[in-house]
N, C-alpha and C. Protein backbone atom coordinates (compact mmCIF):
# COMPACT_ATOMS: atom_id res chain seq x y z
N UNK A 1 -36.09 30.50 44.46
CA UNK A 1 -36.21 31.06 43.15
C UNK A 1 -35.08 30.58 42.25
N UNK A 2 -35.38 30.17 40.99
CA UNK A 2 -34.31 30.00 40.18
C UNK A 2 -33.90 31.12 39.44
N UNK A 3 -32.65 30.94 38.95
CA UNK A 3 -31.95 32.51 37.99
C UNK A 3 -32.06 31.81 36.94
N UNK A 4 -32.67 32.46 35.41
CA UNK A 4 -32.17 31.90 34.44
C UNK A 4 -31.04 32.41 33.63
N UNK A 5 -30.19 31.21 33.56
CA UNK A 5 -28.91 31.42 33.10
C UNK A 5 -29.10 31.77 31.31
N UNK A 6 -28.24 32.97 31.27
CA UNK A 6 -27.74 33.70 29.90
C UNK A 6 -27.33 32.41 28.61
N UNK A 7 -27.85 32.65 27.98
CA UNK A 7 -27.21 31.92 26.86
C UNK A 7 -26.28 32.27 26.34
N UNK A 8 -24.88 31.29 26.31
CA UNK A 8 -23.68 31.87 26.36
C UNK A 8 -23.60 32.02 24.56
N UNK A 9 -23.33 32.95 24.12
CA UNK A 9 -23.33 32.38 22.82
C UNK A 9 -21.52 32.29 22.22
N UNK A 10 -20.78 32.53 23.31
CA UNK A 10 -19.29 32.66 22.25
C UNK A 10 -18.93 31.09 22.65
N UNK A 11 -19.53 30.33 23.88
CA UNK A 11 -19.47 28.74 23.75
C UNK A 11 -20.09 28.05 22.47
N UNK A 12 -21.28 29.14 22.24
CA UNK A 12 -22.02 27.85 21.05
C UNK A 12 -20.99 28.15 20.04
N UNK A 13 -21.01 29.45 19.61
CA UNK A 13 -19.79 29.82 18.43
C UNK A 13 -18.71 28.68 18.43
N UNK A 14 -17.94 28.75 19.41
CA UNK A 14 -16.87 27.60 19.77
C UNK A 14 -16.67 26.53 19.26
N UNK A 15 -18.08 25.96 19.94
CA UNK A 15 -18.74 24.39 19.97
C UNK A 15 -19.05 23.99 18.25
N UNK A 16 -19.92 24.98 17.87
CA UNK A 16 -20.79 24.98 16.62
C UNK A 16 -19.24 25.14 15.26
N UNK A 17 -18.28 25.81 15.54
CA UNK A 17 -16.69 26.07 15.08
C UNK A 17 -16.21 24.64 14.98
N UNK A 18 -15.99 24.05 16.22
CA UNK A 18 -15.03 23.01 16.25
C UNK A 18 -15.49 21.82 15.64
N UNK A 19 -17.43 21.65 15.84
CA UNK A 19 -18.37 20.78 14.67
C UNK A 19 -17.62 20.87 13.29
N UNK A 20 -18.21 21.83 12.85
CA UNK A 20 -17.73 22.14 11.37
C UNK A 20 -16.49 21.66 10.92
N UNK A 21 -15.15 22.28 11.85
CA UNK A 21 -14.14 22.02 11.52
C UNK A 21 -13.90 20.40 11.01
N UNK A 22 -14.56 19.61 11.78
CA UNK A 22 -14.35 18.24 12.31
C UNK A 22 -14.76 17.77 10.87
N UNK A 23 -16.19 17.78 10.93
CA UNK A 23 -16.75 17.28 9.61
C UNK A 23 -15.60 17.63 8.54
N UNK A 24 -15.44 18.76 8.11
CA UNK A 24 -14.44 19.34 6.73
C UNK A 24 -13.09 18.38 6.90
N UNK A 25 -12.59 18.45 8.05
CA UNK A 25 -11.80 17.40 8.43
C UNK A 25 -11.75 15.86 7.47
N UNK A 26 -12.66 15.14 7.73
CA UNK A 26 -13.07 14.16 7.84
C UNK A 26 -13.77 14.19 6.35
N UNK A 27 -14.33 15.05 5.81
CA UNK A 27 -14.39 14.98 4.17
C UNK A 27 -13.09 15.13 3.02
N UNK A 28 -12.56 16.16 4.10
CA UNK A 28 -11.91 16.15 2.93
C UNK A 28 -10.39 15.02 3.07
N UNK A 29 -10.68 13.96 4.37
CA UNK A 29 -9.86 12.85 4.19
C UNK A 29 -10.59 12.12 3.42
N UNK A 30 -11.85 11.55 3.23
CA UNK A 30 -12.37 10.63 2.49
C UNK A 30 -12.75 10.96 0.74
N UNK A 31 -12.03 12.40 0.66
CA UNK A 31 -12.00 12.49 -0.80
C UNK A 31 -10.63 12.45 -1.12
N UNK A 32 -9.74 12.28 -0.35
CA UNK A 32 -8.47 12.57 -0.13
C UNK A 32 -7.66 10.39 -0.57
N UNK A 33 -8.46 9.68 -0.10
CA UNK A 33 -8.48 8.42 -0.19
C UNK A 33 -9.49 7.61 -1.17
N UNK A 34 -10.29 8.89 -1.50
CA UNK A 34 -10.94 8.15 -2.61
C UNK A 34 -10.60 7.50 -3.77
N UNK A 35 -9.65 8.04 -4.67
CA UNK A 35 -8.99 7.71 -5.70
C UNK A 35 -8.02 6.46 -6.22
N UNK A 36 -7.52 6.42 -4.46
CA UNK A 36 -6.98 5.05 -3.95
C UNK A 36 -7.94 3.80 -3.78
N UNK A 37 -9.07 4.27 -3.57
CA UNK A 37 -10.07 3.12 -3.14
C UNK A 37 -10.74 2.78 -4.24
N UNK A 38 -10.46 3.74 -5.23
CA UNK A 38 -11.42 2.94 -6.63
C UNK A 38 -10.34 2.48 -7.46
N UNK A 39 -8.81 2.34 -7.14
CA UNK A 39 -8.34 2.03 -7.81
C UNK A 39 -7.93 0.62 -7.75
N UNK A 40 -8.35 0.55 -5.79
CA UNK A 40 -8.02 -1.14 -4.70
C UNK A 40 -8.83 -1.76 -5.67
N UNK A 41 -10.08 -0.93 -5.49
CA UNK A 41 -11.63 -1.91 -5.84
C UNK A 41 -11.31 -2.30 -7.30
N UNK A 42 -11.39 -1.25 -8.57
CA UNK A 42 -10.51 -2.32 -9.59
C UNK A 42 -9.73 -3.14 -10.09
N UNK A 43 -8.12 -2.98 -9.27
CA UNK A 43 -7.74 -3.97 -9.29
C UNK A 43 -7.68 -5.24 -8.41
N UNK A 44 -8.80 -5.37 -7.96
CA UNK A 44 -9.07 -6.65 -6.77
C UNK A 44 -10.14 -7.35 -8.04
N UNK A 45 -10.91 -6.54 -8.73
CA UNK A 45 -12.49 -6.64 -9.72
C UNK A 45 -11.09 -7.61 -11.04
N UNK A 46 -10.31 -7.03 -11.26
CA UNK A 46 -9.14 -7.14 -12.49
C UNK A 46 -8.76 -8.91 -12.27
N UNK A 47 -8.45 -8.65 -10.76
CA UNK A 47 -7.66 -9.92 -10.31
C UNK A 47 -8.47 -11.28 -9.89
N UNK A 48 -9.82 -11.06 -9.46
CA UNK A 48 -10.59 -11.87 -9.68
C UNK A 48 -11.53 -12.54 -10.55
N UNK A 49 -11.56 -11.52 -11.44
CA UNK A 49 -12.16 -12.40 -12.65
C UNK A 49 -10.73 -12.60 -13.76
N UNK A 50 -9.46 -12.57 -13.67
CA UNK A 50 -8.17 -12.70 -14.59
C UNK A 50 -7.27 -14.09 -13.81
N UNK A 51 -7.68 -14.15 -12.88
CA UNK A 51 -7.05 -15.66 -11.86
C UNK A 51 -8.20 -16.19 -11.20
N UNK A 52 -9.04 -16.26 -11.23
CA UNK A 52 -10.52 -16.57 -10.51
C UNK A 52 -9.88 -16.81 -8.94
N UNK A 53 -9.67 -15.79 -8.91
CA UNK A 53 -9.64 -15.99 -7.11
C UNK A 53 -10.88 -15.74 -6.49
N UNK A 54 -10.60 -16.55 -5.28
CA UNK A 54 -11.53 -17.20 -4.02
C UNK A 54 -11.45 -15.90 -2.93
N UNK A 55 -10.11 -15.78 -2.71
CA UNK A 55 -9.95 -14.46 -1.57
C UNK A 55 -8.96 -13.74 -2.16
N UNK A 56 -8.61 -12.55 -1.89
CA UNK A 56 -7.64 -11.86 -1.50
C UNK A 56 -7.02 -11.15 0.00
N UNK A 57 -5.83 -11.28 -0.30
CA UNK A 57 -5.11 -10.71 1.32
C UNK A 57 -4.03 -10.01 1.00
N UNK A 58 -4.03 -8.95 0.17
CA UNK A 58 -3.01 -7.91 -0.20
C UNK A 58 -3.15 -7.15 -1.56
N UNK A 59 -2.67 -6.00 -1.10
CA UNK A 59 -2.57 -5.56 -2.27
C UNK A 59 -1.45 -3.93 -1.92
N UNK A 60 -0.97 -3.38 -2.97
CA UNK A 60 0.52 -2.75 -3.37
C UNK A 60 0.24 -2.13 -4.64
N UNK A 61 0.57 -0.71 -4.36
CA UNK A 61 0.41 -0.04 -5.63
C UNK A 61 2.36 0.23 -5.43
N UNK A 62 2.30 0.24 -6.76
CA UNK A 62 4.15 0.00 -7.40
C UNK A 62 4.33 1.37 -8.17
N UNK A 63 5.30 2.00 -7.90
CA UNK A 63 5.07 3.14 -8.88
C UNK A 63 6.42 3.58 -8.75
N UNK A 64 7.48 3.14 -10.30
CA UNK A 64 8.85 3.67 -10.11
C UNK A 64 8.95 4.01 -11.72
N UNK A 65 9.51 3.39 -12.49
CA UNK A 65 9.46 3.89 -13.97
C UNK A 65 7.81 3.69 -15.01
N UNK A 66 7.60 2.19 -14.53
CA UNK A 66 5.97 2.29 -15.02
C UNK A 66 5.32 1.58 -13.45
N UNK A 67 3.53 1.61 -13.34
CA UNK A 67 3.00 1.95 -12.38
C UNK A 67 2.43 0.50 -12.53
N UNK A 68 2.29 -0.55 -11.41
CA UNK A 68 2.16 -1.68 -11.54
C UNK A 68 0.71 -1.62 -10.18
N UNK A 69 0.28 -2.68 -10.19
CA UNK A 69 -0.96 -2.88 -9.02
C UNK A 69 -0.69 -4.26 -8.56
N UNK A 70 -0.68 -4.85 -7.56
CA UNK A 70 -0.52 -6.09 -7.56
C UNK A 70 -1.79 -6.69 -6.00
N UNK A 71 -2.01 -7.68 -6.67
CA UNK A 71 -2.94 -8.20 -5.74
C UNK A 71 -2.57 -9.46 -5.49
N UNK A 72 -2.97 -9.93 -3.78
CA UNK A 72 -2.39 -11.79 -3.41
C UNK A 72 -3.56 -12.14 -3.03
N UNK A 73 -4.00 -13.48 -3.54
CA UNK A 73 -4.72 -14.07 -3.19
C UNK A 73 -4.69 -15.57 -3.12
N UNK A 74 -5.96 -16.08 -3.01
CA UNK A 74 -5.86 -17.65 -3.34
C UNK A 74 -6.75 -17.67 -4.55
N UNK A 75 -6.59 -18.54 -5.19
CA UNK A 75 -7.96 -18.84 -6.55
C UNK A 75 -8.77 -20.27 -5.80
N UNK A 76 -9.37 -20.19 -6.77
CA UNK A 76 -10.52 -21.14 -6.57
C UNK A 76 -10.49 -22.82 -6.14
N UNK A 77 -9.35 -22.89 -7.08
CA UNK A 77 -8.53 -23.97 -6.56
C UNK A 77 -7.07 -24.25 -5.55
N UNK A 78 -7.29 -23.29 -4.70
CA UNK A 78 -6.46 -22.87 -3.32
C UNK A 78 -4.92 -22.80 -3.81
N UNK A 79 -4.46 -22.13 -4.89
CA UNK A 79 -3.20 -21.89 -5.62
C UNK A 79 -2.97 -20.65 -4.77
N UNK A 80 -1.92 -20.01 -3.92
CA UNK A 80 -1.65 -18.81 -3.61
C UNK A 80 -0.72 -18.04 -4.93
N UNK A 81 -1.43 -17.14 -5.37
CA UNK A 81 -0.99 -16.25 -6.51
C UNK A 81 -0.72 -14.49 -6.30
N UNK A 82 0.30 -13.89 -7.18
CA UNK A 82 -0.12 -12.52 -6.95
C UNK A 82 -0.26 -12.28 -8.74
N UNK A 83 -1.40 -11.71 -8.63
CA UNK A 83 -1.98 -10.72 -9.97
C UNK A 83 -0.96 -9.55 -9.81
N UNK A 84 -0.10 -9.45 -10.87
CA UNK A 84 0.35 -7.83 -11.42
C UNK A 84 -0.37 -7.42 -12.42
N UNK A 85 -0.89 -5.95 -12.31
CA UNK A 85 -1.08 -5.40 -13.31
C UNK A 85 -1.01 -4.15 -13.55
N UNK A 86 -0.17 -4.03 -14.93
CA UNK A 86 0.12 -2.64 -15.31
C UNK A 86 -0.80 -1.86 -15.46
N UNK A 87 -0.81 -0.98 -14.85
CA UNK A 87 -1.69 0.65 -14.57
C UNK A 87 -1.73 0.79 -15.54
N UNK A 88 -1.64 1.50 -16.98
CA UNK A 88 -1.18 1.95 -17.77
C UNK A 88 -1.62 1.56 -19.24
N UNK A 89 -1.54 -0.13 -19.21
CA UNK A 89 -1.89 -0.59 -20.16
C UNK A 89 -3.37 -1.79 -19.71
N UNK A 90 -2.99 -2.44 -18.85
CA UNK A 90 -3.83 -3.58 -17.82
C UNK A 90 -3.60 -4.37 -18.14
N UNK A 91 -2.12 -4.86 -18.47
CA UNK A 91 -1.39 -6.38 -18.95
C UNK A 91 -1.64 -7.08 -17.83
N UNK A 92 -2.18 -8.03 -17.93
CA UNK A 92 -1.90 -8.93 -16.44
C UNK A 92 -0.98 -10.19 -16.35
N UNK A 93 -0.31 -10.02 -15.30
CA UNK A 93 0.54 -11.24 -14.84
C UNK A 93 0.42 -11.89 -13.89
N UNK A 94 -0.06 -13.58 -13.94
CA UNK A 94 -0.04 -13.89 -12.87
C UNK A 94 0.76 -14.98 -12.50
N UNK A 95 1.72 -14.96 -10.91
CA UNK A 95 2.54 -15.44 -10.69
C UNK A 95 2.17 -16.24 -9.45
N UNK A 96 2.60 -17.46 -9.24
CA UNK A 96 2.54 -18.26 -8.27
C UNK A 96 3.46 -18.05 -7.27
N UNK A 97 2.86 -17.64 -6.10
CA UNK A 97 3.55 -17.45 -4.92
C UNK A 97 4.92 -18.23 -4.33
N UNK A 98 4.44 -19.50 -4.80
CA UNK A 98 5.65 -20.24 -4.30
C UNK A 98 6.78 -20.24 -5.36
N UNK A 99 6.87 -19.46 -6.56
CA UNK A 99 8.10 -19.48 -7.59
C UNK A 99 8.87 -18.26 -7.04
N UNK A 100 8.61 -17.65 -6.20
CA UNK A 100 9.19 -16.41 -5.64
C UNK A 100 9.39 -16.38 -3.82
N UNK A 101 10.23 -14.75 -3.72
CA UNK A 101 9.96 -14.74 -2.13
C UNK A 101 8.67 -14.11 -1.80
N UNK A 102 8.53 -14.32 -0.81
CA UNK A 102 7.16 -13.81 -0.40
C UNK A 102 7.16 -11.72 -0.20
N UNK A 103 6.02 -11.16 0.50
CA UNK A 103 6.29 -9.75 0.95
C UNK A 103 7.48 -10.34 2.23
N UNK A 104 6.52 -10.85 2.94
CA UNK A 104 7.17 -11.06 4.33
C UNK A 104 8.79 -11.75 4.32
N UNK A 105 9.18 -12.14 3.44
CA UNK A 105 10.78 -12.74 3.14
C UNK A 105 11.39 -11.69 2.80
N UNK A 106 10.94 -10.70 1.87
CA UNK A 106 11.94 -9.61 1.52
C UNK A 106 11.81 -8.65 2.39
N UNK A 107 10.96 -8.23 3.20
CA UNK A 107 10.68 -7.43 4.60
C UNK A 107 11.78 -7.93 5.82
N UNK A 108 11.83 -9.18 5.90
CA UNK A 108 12.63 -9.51 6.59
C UNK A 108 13.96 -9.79 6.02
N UNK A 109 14.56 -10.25 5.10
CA UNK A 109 15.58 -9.98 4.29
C UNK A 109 16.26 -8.35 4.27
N UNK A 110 15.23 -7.15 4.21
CA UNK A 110 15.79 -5.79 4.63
C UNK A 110 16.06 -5.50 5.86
N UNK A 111 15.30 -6.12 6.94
CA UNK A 111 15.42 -6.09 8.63
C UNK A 111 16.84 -6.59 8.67
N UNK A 112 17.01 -7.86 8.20
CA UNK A 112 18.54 -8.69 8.60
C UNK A 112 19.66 -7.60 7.89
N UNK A 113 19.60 -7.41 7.04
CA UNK A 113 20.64 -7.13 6.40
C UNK A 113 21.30 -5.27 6.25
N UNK A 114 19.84 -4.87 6.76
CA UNK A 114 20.08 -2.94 7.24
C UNK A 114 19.61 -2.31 8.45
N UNK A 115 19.95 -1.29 9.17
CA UNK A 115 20.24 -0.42 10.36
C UNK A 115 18.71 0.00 10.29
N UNK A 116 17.53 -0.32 10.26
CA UNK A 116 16.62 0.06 9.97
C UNK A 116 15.65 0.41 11.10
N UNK A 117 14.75 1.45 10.75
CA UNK A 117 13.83 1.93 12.32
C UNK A 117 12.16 1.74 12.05
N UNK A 118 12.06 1.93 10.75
CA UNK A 118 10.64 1.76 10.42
C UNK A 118 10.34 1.08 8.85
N UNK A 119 9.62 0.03 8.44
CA UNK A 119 9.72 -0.24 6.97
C UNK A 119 8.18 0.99 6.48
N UNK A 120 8.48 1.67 5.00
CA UNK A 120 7.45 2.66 5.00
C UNK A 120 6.11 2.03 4.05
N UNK A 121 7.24 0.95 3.01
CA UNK A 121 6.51 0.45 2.26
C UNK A 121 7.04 -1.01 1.62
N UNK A 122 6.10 -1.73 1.23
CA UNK A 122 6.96 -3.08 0.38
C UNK A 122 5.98 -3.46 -0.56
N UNK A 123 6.27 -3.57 -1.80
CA UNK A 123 5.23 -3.38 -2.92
C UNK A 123 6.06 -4.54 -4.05
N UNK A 124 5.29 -5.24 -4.68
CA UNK A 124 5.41 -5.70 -5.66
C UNK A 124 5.32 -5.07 -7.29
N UNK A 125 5.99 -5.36 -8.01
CA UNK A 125 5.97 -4.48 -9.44
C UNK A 125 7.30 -5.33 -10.26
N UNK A 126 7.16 -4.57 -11.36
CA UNK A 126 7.78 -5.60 -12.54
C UNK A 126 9.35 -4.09 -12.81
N UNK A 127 10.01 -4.38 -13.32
CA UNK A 127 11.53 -4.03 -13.43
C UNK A 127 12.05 -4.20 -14.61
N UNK A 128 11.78 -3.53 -15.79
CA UNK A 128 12.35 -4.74 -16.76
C UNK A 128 11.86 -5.59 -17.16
N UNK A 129 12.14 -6.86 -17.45
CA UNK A 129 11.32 -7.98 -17.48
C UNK A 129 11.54 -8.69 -16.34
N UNK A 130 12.14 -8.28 -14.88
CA UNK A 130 11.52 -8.98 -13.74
C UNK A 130 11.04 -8.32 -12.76
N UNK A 131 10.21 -9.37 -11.97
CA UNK A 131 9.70 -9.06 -10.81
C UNK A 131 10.01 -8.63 -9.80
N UNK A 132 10.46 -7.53 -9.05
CA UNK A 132 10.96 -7.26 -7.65
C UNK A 132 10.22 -6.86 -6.45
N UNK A 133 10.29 -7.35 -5.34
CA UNK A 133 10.31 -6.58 -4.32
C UNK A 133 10.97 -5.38 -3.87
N UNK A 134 10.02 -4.25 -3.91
CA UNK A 134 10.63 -2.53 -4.00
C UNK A 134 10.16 -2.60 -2.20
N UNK A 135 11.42 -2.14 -1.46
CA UNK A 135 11.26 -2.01 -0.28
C UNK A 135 11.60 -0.23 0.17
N UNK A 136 11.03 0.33 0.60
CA UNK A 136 11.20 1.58 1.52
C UNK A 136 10.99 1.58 2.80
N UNK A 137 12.55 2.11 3.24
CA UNK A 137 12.28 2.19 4.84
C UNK A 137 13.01 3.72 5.48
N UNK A 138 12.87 3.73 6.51
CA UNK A 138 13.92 4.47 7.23
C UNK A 138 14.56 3.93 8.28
N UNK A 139 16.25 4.75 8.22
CA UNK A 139 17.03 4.00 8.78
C UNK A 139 16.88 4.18 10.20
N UNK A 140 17.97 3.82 11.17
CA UNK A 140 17.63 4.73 12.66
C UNK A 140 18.00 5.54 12.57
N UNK A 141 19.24 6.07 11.88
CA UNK A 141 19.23 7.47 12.17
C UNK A 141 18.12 8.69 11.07
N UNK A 142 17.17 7.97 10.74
CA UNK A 142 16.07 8.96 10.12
C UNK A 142 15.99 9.05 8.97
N UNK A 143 16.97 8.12 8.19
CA UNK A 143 17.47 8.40 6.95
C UNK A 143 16.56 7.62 5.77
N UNK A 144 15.95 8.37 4.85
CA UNK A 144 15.50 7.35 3.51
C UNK A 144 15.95 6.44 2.80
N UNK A 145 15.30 5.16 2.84
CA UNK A 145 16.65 4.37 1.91
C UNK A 145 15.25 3.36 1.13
N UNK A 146 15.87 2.92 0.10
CA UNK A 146 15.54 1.76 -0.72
C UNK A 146 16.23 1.02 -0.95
N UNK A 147 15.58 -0.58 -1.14
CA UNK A 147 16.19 -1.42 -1.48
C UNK A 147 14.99 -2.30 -2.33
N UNK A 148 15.94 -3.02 -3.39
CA UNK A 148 14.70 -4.07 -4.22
C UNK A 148 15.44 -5.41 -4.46
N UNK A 149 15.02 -6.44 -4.17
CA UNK A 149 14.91 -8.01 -4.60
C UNK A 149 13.99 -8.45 -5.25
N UNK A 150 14.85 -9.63 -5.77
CA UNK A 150 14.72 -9.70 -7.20
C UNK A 150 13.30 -10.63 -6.72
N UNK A 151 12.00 -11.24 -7.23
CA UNK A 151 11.18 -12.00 -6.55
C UNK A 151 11.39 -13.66 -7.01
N UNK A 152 11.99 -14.08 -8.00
CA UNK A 152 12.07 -15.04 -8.15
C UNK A 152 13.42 -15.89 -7.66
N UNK A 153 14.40 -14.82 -6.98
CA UNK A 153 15.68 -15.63 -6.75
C UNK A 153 15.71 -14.90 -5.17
N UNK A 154 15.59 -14.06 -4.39
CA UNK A 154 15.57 -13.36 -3.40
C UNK A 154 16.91 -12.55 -3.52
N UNK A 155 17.63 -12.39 -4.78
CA UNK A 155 18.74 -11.17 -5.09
C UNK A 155 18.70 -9.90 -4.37
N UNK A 156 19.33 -8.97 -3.88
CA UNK A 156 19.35 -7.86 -3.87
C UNK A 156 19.47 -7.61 -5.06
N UNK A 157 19.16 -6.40 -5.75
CA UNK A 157 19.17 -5.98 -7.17
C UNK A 157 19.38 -4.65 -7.16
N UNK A 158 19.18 -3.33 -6.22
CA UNK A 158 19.52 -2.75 -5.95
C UNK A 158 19.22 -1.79 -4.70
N UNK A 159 19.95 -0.93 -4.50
CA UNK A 159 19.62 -0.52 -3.29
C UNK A 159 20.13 0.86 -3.66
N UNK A 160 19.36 2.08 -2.69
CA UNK A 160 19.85 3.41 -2.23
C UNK A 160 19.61 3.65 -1.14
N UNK A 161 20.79 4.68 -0.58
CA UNK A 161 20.73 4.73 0.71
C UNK A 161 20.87 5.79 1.39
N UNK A 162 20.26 6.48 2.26
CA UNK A 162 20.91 7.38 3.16
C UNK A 162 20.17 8.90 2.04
N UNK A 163 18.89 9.01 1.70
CA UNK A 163 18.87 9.84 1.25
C UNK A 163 17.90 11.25 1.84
């Protein structure tokens, strides 16, 4: 003879709980990143029809006194360039990769030169009337720090530390 087993219901509760949770989870990350993603998708839309680029392979939202976007790519005629453009107004600038340091030069330029444990961010943006690499990291001992170089000379230009 078989027994038929009880339907448990404080498992389904549980089960049917931890569903829900998951989903809400998971929405409210993708509304949470939305704002960011229509802002990639414009300025990638900005930078390809303003430099006729072929590809892109980066992009950096800049945000210290005014709010810059910057995108790297190649154009059509295999020039490696980065599109800046001001948030704000949509001035665009575009600069040839090789008149400057690269991300990866001033990333490593902060590795050599500070006590560092994690880089958080490295973004391109305008300063004035120049270009810098805005670097954020933390140190090893846990500490917030910035540093920015200059992009056309690889300057330090300034730095804070330990905050």
């Amino acid at each position: 003879m078989r027994r038929h087993r009880r339907f448990d219901w404080l498992k389904f509760s549980l089960i049917s709980s931890l569903i829900v949770l998951i989903i809400a989870v998971i929405g409210i990350y993708a509304r949470s990143i939305s704002p960011y993603q229509q802002l990639r998708s414009q300025a990638e839309r900005i930078a390809t029809n303003r430099a006729d680029l072929k590809t892109i392979n980066g992009f950096w939202w800049y945000n210290r006194d005014k709010s810059y976007l910057s995108v790297a790519g190649q154009t059509q005629k295999n020039k490696s360039v980065y599109v800046v453009i001001q948030q704000k107004t949509g001035k665009v600038d575009i600069l040839n990769q090789k008149s400057g340091i690269t991300r990866q030069q001033a990333i490593q330029q902060a590795t050599s030169a500070n006590n560092l444990k994690k880089i958080l961010n490295a973004s391109l943006g305008k300063r004035g009337s120049e270009f810098v690499w805005d670097i954020g990291y933390l140190s090893k001992s846990g500490k917030l720090n910035y540093v920015t170089y200059s992009f056309r000379s690889g300057e330090q230009l300034n730095a804070i530390k330990n905050l």
